[in-house]
Protein backbone atom coordinates (compact mmCIF):
# COMPACT_ATOMS: atom_id res chain seq x y z
CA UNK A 1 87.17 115.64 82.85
CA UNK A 2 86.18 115.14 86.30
CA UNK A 3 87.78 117.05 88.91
CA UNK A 4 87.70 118.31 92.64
CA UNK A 5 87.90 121.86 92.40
CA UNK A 6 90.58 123.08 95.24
CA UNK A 7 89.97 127.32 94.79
CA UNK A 8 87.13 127.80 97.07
CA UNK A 9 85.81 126.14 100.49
CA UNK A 10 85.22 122.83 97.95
CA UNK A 11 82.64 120.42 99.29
CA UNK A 12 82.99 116.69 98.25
CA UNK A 13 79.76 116.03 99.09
CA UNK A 14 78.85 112.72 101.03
CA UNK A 15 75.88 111.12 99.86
CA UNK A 16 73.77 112.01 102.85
CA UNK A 17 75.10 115.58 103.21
CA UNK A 18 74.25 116.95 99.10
CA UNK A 19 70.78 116.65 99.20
CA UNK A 20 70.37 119.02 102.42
CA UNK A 21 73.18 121.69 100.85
CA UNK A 22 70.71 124.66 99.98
CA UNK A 23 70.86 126.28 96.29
CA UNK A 24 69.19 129.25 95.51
CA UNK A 25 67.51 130.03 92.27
CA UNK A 26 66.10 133.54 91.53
CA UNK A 27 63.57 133.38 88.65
CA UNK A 28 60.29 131.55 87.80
CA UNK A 29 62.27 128.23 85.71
CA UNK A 30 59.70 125.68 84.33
CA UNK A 31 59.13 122.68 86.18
CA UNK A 32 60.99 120.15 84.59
CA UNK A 33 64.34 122.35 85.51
CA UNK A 34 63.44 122.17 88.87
CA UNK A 35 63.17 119.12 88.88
CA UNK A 36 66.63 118.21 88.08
CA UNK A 37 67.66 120.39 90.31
CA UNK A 38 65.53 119.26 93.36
CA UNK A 39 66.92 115.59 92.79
CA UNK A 40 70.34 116.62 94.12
CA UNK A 41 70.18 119.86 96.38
CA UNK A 42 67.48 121.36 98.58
CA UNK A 43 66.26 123.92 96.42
CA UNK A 44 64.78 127.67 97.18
CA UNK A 45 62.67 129.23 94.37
CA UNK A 46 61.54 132.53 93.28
CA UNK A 47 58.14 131.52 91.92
CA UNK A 48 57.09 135.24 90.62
CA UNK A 49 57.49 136.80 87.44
CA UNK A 50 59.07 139.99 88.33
CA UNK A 51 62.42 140.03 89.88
CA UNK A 52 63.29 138.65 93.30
CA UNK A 53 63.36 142.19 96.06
CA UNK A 54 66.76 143.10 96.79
CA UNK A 55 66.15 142.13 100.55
CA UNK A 56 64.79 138.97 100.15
CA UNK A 57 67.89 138.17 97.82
CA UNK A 58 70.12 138.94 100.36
CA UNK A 59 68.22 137.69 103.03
CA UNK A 60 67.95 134.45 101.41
CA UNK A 61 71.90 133.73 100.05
CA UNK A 62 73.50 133.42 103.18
CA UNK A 63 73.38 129.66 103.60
CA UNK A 64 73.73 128.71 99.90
CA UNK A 65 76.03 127.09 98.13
CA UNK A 66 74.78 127.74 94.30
CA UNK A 67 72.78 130.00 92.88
CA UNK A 68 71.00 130.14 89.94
CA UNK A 69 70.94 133.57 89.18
CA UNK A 70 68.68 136.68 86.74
CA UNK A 71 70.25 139.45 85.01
CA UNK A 72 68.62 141.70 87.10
CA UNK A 73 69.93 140.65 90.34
CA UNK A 74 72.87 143.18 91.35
CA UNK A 75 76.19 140.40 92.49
CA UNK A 76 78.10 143.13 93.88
CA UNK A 77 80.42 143.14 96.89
CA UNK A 78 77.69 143.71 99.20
CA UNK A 79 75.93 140.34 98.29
CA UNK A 80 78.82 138.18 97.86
CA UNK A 81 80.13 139.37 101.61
CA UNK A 82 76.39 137.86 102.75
CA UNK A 83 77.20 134.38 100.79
CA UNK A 84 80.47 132.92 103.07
CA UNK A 85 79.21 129.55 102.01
CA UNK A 86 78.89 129.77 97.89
CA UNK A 87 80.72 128.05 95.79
CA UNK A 88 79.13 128.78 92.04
CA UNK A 89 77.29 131.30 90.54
CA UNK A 90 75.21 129.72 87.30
CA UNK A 91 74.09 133.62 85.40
CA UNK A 92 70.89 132.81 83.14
CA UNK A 93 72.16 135.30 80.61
CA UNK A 94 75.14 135.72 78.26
CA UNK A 95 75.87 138.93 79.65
CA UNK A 96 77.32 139.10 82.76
CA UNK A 97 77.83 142.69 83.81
CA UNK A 98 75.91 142.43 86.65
CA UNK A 99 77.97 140.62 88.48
CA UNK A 100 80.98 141.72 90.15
CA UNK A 101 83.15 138.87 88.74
CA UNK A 102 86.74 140.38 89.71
CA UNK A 103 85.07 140.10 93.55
CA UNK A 104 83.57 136.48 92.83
CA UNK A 105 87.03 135.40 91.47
CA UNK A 106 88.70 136.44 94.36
CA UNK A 107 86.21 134.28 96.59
CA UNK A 108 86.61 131.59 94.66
CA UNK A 109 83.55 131.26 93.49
CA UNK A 110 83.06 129.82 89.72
CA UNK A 111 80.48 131.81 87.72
CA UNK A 112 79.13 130.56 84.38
CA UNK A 113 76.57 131.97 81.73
CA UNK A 114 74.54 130.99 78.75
CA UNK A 115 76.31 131.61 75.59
CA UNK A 116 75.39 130.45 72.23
CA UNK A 117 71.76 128.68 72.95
CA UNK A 118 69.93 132.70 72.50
CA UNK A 119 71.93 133.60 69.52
CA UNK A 120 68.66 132.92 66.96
CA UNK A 121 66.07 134.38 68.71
CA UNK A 122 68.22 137.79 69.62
CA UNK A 123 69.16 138.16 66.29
CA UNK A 124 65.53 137.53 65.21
CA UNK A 125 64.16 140.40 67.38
CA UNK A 126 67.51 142.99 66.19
CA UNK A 127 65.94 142.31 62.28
CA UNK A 128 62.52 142.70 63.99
CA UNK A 129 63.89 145.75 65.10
CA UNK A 130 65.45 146.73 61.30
CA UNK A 131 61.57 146.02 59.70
CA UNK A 132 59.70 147.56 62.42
CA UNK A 133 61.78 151.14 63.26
CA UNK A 134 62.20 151.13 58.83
CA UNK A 135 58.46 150.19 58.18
CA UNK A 136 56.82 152.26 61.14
CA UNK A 137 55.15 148.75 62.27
CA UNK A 138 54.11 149.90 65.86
CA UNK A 139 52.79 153.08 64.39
CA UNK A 140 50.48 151.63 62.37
CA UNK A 141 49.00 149.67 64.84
CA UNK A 142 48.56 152.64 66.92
CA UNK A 143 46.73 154.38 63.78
CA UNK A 144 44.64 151.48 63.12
CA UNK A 145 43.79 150.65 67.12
CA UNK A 146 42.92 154.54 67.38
CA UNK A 147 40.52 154.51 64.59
CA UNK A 148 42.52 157.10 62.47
CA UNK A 149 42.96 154.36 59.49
CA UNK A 150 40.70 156.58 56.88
CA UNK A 151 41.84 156.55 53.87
CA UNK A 152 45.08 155.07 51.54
CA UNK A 153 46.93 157.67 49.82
CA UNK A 154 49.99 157.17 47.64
CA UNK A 155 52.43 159.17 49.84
CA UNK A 156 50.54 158.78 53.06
CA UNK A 157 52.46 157.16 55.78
CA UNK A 158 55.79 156.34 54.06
CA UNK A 159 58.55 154.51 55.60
CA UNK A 160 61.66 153.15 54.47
CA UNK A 161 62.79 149.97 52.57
CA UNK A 162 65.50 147.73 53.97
CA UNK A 163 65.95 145.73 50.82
CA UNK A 164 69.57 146.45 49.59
CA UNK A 165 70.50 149.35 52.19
CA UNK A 166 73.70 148.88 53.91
CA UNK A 167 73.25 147.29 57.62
CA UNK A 168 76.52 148.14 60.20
CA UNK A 169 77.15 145.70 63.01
CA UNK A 170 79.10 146.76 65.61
CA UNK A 171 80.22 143.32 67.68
CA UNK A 172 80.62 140.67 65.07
CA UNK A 173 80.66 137.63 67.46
CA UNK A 174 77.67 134.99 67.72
CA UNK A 175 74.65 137.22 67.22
CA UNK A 176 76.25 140.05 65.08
CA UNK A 177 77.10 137.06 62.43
CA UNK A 178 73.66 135.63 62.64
CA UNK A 179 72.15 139.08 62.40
CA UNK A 180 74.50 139.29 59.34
CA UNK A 181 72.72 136.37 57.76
CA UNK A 182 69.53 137.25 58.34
CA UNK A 183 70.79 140.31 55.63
CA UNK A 184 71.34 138.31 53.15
CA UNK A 185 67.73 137.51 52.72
CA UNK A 186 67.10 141.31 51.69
CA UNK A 187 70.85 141.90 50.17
CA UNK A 188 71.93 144.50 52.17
CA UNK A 189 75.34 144.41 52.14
CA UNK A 190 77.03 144.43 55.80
CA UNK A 191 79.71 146.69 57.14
CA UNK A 192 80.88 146.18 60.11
CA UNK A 193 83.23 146.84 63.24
CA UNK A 194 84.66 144.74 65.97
CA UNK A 195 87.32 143.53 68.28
CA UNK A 196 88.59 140.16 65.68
CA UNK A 197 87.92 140.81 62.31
CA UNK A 198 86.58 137.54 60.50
CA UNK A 199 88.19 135.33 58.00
CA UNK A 200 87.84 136.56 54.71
CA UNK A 201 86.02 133.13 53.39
CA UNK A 202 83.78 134.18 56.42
CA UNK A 203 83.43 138.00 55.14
CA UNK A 204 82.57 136.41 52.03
CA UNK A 205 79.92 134.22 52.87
CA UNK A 206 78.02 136.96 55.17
CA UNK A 207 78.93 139.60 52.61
CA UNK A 208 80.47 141.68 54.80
CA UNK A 209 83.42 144.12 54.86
CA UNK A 210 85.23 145.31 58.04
CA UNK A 211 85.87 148.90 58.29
CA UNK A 212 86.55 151.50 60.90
CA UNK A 213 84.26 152.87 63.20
CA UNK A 214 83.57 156.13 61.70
CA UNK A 215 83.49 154.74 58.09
CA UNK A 216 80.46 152.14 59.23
CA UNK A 217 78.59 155.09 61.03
CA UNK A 218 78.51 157.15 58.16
CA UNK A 219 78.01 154.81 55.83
CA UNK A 220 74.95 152.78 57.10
CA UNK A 221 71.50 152.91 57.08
CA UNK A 222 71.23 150.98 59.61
CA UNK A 223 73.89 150.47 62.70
CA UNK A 224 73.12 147.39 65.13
CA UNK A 225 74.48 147.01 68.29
CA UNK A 226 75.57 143.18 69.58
CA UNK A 227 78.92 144.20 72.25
CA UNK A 228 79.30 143.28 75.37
CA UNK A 229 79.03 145.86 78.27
CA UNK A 230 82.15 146.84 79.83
CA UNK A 231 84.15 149.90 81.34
CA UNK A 232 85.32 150.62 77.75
CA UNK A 233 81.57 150.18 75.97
CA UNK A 234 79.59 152.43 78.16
CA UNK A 235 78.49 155.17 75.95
CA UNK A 236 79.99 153.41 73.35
CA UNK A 237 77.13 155.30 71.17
CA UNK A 238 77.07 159.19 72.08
CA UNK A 239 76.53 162.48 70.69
CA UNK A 240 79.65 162.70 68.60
CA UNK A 241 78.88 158.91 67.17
CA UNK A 242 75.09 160.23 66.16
CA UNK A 243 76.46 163.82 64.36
CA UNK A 244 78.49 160.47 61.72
CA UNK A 245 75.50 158.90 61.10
CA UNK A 246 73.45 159.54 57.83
CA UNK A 247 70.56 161.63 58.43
CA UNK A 248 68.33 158.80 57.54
CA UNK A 249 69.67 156.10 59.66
CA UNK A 250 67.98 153.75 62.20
CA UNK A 251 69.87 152.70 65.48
CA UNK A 252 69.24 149.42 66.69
CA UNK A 253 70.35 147.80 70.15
CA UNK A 254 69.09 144.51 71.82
CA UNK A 255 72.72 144.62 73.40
CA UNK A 256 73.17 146.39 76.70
CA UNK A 257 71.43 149.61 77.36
CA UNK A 258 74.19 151.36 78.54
CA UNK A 259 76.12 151.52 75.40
CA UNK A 260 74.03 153.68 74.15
CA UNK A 261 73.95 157.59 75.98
CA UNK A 262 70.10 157.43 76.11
CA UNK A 263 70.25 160.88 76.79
CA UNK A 264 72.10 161.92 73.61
CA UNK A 265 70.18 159.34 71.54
CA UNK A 266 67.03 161.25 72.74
CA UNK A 267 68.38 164.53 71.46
CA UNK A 268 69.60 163.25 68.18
CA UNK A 269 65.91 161.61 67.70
CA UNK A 270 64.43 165.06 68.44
CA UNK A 271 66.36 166.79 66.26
CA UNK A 272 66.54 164.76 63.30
CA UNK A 273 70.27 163.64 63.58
CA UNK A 274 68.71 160.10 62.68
CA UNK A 275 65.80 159.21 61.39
CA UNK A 276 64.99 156.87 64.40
CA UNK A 277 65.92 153.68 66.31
CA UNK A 278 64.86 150.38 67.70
CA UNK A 279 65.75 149.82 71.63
CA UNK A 280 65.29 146.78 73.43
CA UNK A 281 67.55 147.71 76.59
CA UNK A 282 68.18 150.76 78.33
CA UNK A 283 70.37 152.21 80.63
CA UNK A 284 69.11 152.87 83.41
CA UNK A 285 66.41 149.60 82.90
CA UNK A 286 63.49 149.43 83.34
CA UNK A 287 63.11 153.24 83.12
CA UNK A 288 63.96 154.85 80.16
CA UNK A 289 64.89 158.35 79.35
CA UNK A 290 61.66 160.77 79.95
CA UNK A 291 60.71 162.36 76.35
CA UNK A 292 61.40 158.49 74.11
CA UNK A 293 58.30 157.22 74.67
CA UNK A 294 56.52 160.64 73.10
CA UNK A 295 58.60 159.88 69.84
CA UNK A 296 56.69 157.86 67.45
CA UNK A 297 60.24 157.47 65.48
CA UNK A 298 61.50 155.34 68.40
CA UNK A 299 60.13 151.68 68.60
CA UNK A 300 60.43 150.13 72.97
CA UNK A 301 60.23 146.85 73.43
CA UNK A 302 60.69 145.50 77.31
CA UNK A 303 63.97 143.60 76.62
CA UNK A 304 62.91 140.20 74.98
CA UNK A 305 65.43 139.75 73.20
CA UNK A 306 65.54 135.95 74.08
CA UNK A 307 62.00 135.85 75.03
CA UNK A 308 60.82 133.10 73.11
CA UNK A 309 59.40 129.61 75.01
CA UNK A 310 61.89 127.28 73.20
CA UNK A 311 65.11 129.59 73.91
CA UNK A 312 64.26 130.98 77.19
CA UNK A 313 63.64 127.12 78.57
CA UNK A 314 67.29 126.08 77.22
CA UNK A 315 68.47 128.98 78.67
CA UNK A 316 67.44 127.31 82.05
CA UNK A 317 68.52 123.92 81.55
CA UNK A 318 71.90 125.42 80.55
CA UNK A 319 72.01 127.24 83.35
CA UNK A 320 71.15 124.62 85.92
CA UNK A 321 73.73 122.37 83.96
CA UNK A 322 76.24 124.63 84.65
CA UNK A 323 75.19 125.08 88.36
CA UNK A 324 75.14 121.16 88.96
CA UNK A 325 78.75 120.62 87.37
CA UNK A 326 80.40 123.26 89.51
CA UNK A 327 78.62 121.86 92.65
CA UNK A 328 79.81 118.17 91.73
CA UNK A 329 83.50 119.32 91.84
CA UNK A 330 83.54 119.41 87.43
CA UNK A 331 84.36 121.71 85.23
CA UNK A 332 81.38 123.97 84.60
CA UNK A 333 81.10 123.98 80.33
CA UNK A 334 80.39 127.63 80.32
CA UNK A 335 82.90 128.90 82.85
CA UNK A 336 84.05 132.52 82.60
CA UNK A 337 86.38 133.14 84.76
CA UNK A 338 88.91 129.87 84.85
CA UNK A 339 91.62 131.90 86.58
CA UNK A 340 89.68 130.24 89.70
CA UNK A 341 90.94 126.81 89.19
CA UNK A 342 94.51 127.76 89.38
């Protein structure tokens, strides 16, 4: 339903006056994005791959009225007080943690993200993760690369199987279910933990079984990570979580890197709490905790999680679909914080 949004300092743009109202849009997008985008606003691009410099971001937000924003650009206070003239915020992500939204909301300004469209190709890269961190993948590639591929032995660079071990999922919402059937495949049955337990013709069909927290950590051999990042996940994962855990377990997150306490996932990996772990975010990204990348236990990837062509490019069209709705006075279809229509 069409609507002129009454929140913010709304703009019901005359035909003359939309085309000149500036948007700003922070990553490389492909071309045919732009494009759409260009036909109703003036547009200003970041055309690098590597995220826009904090002072050119906030040099460059103080006349616009969208923006198309990364994850890595910090929406904070500071930004939003140099953007008197925005109106919506489109986040190219489904994570939105790095944007101040209680400050937005109070501004007025809508903010949307991407929800739903990277669901495949995240949960692709977690059982990436599973096979790669179980099978020593990147290892082998390093022993083959270095020339130290001699000889086959029968107990000579052993790894685990994943077949029928018991995967925990902790976050059962869009990607931890997808992850979930991606298990199937290799029946491993699926504990898991999370805010709304499922529907038991759901836990059925995924052949899965909620349980508490503790009960999943020391029960799986292999605990994936797919929550959110909030006040109350931060270090969700810690010390006292990695002393449950079996011995032989493998952590997985292509989440958010702080939910992990890199620093106590580092000391359990040195000291053979677990047997090792799959990371694809970190906290303190892009720098990781000094002594991981000396493990060969640990796999590091450089948070692709979504990073395939097909997903990354509806990612972008989502986004700038969200951005053009809010700026034509609609409903944006991936709002996430309503409360700014009241």
């Amino acid at each position: 339903m069409s609507m002129f949004l009454s929140a913010a300092p709304r703009i019901k743009w005359p035909s003359d006056m939309k085309k000149l109202a500036p948007i700003l849009v922070t990553g490389n997008l492909p071309a045919s994005v732009l494009d759409i985008l260009k036909k109703e606003f003036q547009l200003e691009c970041h055309a690098e791959d590597r995220p826009m410099s904090r002072s050119k971001l906030l040099h460059s937000i103080h006349d616009k009225v969208g923006l198309l924003s990364m994850i890595t650009d910090d929406i904070n206070r500071e930004f939003l007080d140099r953007a008197p003239k925005l109106i919506m915020i489109a986040n190219m992500a489904v994570g939105y943690n790095n944007i101040d939204l209680d400050a937005a909301t109070r501004r007025g300004i809508l903010v949307s993200n991407t929800p739903g469209v990277l669901t495949e190709a995240t949960a692709d890269l977690a059982f990436s993760l599973i096979l790669g961190t179980a099978r020593r993948i990147a290892e082998g590639d390093r022993m083959v690369r270095e020339g130290h591929f001699r000889f086959w032995a029968p107990f000579h660079f052993l790894g685990r199987e994943v077949s029928g071990k018991t995967l925990g999922i902790i976050g059962m919402g869009r990607i931890g279910r997808a992850v979930a059937r991606r298990a199937r495949g290799f029946q491993m049955p699926v504990l898991y933990f999370s805010r709304n337990p499922l529907e038991k013709t759901e836990e059925e069909e995924l052949n899965a079984r909620y349980v508490p927290l503790n009960t999943l950590l020391g029960e799986s051999d292999f605990v994936s990570l797919h929550i959110p990042l909030s006040t109350n996940t931060r270090h969700f994962i810690g010390e006292k979580e990695f002393a449950l855990m079996k011995l032989t377990a493998f952590l997985i997150n292509t989440s958010r890197g702080p939910i992990v306490n890199e620093k106590a996932l580092l000391c359990a990996l040195q000291n053979g709490v677990i047997a090792g772990a799959g990371i694809d975010v970190y906290e303190n990204e892009p720098a990781i905790t000094t002594g991981l990348e000396k493990l060969d236990q640990v796999l590091l990837l450089p948070h692709v999680g979504s990073a395939t062509l097909e997903t990354r490019t509806k990612m972008a069209a989502m986004a700038a679909n969200n951005l053009l709705t809010g700026l034509r006075g609609e409903v944006p279809p991936n709002l996430i914080n309503p409360e700014v229509l009241r």
